[in-house]
C-alpha atoms as a PDB file:
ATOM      1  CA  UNK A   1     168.784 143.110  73.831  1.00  0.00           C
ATOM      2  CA  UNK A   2     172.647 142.567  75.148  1.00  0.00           C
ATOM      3  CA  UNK A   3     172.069 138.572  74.336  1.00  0.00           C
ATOM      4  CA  UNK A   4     172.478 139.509  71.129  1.00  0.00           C
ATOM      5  CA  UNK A   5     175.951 141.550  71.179  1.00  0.00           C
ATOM      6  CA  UNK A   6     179.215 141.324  71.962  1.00  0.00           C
ATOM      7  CA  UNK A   7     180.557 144.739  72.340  1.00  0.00           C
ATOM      8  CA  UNK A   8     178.505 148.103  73.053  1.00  0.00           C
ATOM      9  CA  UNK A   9     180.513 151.417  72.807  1.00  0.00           C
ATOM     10  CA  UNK A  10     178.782 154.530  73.343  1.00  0.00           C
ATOM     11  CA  UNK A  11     180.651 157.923  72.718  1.00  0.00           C
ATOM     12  CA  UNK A  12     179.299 161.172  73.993  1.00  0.00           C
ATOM     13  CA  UNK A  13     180.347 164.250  75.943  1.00  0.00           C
ATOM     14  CA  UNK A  14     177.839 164.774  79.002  1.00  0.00           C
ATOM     15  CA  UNK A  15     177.612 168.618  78.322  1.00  0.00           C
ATOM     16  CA  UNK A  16     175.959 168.485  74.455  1.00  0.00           C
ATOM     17  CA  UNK A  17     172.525 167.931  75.291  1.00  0.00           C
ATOM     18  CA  UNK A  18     172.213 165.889  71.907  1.00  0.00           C
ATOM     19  CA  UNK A  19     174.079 163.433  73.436  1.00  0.00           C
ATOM     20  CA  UNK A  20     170.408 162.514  75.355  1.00  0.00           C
ATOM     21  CA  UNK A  21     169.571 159.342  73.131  1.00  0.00           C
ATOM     22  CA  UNK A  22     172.833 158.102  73.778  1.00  0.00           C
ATOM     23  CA  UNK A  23     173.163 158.485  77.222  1.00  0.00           C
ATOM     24  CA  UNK A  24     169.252 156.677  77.749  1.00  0.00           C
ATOM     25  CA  UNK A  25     170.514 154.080  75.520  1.00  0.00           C
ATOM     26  CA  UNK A  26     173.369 153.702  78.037  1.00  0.00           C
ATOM     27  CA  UNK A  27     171.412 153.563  80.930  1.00  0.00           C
ATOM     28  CA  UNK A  28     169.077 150.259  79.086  1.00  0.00           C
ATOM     29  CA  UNK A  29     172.603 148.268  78.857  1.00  0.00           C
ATOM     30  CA  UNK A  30     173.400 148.555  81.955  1.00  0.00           C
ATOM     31  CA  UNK A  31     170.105 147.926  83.651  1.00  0.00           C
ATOM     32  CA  UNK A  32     170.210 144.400  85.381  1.00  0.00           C
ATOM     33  CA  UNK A  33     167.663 142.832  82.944  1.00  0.00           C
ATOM     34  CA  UNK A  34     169.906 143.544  79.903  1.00  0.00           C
ATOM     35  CA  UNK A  35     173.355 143.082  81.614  1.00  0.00           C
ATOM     36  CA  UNK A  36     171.310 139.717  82.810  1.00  0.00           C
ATOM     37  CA  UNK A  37     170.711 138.364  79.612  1.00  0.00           C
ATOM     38  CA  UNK A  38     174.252 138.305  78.574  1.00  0.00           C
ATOM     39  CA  UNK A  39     177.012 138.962  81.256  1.00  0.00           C
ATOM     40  CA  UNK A  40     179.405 138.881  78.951  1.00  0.00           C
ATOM     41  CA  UNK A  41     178.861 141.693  76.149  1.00  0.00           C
ATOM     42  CA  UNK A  42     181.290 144.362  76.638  1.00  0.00           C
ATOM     43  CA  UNK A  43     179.688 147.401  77.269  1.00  0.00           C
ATOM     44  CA  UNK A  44     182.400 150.724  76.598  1.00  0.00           C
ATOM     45  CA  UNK A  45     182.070 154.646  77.728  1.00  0.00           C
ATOM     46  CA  UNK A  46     184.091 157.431  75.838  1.00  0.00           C
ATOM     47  CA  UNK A  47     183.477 160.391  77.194  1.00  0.00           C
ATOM     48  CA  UNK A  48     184.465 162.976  74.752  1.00  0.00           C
ATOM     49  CA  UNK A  49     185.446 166.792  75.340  1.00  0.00           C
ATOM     50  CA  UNK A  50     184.621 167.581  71.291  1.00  0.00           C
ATOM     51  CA  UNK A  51     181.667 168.741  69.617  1.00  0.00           C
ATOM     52  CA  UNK A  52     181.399 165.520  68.049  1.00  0.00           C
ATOM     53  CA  UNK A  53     178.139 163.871  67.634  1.00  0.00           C
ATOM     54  CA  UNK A  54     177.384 161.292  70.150  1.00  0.00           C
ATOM     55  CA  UNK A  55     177.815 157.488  68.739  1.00  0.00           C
ATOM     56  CA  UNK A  56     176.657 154.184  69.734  1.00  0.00           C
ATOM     57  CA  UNK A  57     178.232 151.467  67.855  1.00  0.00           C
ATOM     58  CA  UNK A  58     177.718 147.867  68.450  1.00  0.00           C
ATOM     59  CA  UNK A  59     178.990 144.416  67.313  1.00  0.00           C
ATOM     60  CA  UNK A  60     177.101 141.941  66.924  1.00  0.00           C
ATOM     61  CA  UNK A  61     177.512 137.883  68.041  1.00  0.00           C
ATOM     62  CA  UNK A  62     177.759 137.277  64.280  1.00  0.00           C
ATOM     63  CA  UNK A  63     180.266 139.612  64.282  1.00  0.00           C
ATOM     64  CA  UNK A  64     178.985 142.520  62.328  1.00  0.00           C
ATOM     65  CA  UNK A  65     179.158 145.478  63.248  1.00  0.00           C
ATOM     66  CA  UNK A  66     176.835 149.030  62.820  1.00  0.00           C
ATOM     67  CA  UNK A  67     177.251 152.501  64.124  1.00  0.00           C
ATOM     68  CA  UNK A  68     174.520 154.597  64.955  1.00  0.00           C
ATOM     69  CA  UNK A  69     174.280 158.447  65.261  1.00  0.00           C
ATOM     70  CA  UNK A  70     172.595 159.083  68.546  1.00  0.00           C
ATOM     71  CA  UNK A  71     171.906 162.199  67.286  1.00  0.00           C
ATOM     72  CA  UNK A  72     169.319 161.480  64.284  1.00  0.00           C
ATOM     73  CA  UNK A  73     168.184 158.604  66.506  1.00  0.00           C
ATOM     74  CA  UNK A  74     166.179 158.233  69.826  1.00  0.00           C
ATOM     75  CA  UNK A  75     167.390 155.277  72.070  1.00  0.00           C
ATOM     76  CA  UNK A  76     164.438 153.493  70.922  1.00  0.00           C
ATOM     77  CA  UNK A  77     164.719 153.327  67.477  1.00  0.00           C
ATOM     78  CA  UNK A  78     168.421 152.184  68.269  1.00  0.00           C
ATOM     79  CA  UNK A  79     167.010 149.540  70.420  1.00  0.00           C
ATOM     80  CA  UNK A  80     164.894 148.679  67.507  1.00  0.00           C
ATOM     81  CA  UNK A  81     167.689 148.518  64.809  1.00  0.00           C
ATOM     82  CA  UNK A  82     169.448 146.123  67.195  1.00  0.00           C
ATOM     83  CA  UNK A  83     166.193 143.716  67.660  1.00  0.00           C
ATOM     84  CA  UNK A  84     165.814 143.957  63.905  1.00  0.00           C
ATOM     85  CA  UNK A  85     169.343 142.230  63.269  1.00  0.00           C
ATOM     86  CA  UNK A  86     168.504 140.221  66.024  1.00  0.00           C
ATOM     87  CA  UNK A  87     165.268 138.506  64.478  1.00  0.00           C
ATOM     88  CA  UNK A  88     167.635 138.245  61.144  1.00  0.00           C
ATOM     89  CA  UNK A  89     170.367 136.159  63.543  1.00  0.00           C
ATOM     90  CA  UNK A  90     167.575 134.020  64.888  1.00  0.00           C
ATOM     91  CA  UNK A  91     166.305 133.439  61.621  1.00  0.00           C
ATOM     92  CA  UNK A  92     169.441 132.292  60.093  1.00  0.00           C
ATOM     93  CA  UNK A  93     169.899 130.349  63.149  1.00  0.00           C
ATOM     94  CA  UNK A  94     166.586 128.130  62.570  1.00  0.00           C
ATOM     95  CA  UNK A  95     167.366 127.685  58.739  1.00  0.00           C
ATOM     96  CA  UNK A  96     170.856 126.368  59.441  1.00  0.00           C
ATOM     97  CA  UNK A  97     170.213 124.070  62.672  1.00  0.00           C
ATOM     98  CA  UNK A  98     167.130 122.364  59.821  1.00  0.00           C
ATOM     99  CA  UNK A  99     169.448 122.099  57.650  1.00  0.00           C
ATOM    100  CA  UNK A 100     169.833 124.379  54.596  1.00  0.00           C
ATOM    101  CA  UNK A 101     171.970 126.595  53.289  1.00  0.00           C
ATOM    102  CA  UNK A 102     171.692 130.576  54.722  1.00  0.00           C
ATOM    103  CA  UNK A 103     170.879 132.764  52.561  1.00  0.00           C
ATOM    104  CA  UNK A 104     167.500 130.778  51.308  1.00  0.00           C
ATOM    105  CA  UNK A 105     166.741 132.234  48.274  1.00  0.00           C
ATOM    106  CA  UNK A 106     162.875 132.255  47.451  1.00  0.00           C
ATOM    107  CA  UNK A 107     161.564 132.763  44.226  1.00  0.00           C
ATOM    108  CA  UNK A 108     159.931 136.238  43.746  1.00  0.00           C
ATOM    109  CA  UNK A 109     156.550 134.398  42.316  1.00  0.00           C
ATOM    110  CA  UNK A 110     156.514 132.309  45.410  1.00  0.00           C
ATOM    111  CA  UNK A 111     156.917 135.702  47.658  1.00  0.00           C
ATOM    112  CA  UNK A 112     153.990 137.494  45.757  1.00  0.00           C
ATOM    113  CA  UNK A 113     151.883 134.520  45.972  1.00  0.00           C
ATOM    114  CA  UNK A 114     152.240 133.993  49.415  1.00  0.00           C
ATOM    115  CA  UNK A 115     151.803 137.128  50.244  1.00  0.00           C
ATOM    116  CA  UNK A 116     148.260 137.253  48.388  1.00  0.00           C
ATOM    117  CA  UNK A 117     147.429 134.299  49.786  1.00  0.00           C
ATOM    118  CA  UNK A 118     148.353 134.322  53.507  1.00  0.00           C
ATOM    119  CA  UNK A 119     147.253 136.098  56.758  1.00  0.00           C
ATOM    120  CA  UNK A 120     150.181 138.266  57.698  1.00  0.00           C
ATOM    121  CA  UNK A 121     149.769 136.317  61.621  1.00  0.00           C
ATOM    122  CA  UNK A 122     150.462 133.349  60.397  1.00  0.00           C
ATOM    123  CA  UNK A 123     153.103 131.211  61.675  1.00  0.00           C
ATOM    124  CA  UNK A 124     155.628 129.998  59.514  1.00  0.00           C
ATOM    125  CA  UNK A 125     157.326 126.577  60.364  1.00  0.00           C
ATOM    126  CA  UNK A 126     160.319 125.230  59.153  1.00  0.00           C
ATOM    127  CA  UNK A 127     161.060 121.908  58.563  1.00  0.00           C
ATOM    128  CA  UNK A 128     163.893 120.131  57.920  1.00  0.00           C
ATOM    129  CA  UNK A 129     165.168 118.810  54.602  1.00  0.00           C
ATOM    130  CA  UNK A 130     163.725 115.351  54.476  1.00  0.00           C
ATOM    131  CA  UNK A 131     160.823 115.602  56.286  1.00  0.00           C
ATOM    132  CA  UNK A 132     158.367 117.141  53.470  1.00  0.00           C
ATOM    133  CA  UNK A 133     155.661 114.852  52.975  1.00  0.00           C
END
């Protein structure tokens, strides 16, 4: 999850027992698989003495950034949210290293009809401009 992001900060004050999603999201950064898989995200405490609610805000690799309430959310669902963006990043990521632009825009006909006419486990696979046969 941390290969993914640069900077983790997680606000909470110990005592508000809302601040339980953020505190279990905490404790998945800093487990040695996560801190493993990228040594160098940032990972930042605030404990606060307000009634505040607690926050988890990351950024990611990309750059962008998104702050969660880790009150409305469990940790896994912010775990999730992350993973999301993630498979977005690696997405972009295989469009660009083939070769076209980012965004790809697909027509909406081509969208419908694909979805009608494919199994949703089927793998997609790129290929780069030039290579169509």
């Amino acid at each position: 999850m941390l290969k993914y992001l640069s900077k983790v900060r997680v606000e909470f004050n110990a005592l508000d027992k809302r601040a339980s999603s953020a505190m279990e999201f905490l404790a998945q950064c800093n487990s040695r698989k996560a801190r493993s898989s990228n040594p160098n995200c940032e990972v930042v405490v605030k404990r606060r003495t307000d009634n505040g609610p607690p926050v988890v805000a990351v950024t990611f690799t990309n750059g962008r950034e998104e702050v969660m309430d880790g009150t409305s959310l469990a940790a896994q669902e912010i775990r999730k949210r992350i993973l999301e963006q993630a498979e977005l990043m690696e997405t972009e990521k295989m469009f660009r290293d083939a070769g076209y632009d980012w965004p790809v825009i697909i027509p909406m006909e081509e969208v419908e009809a694909s979805r009608r006419e494919t199994n949703p486990r089927t793998k997609i696979e790129i290929i780069p401009k030039g290579e169509v046969s």
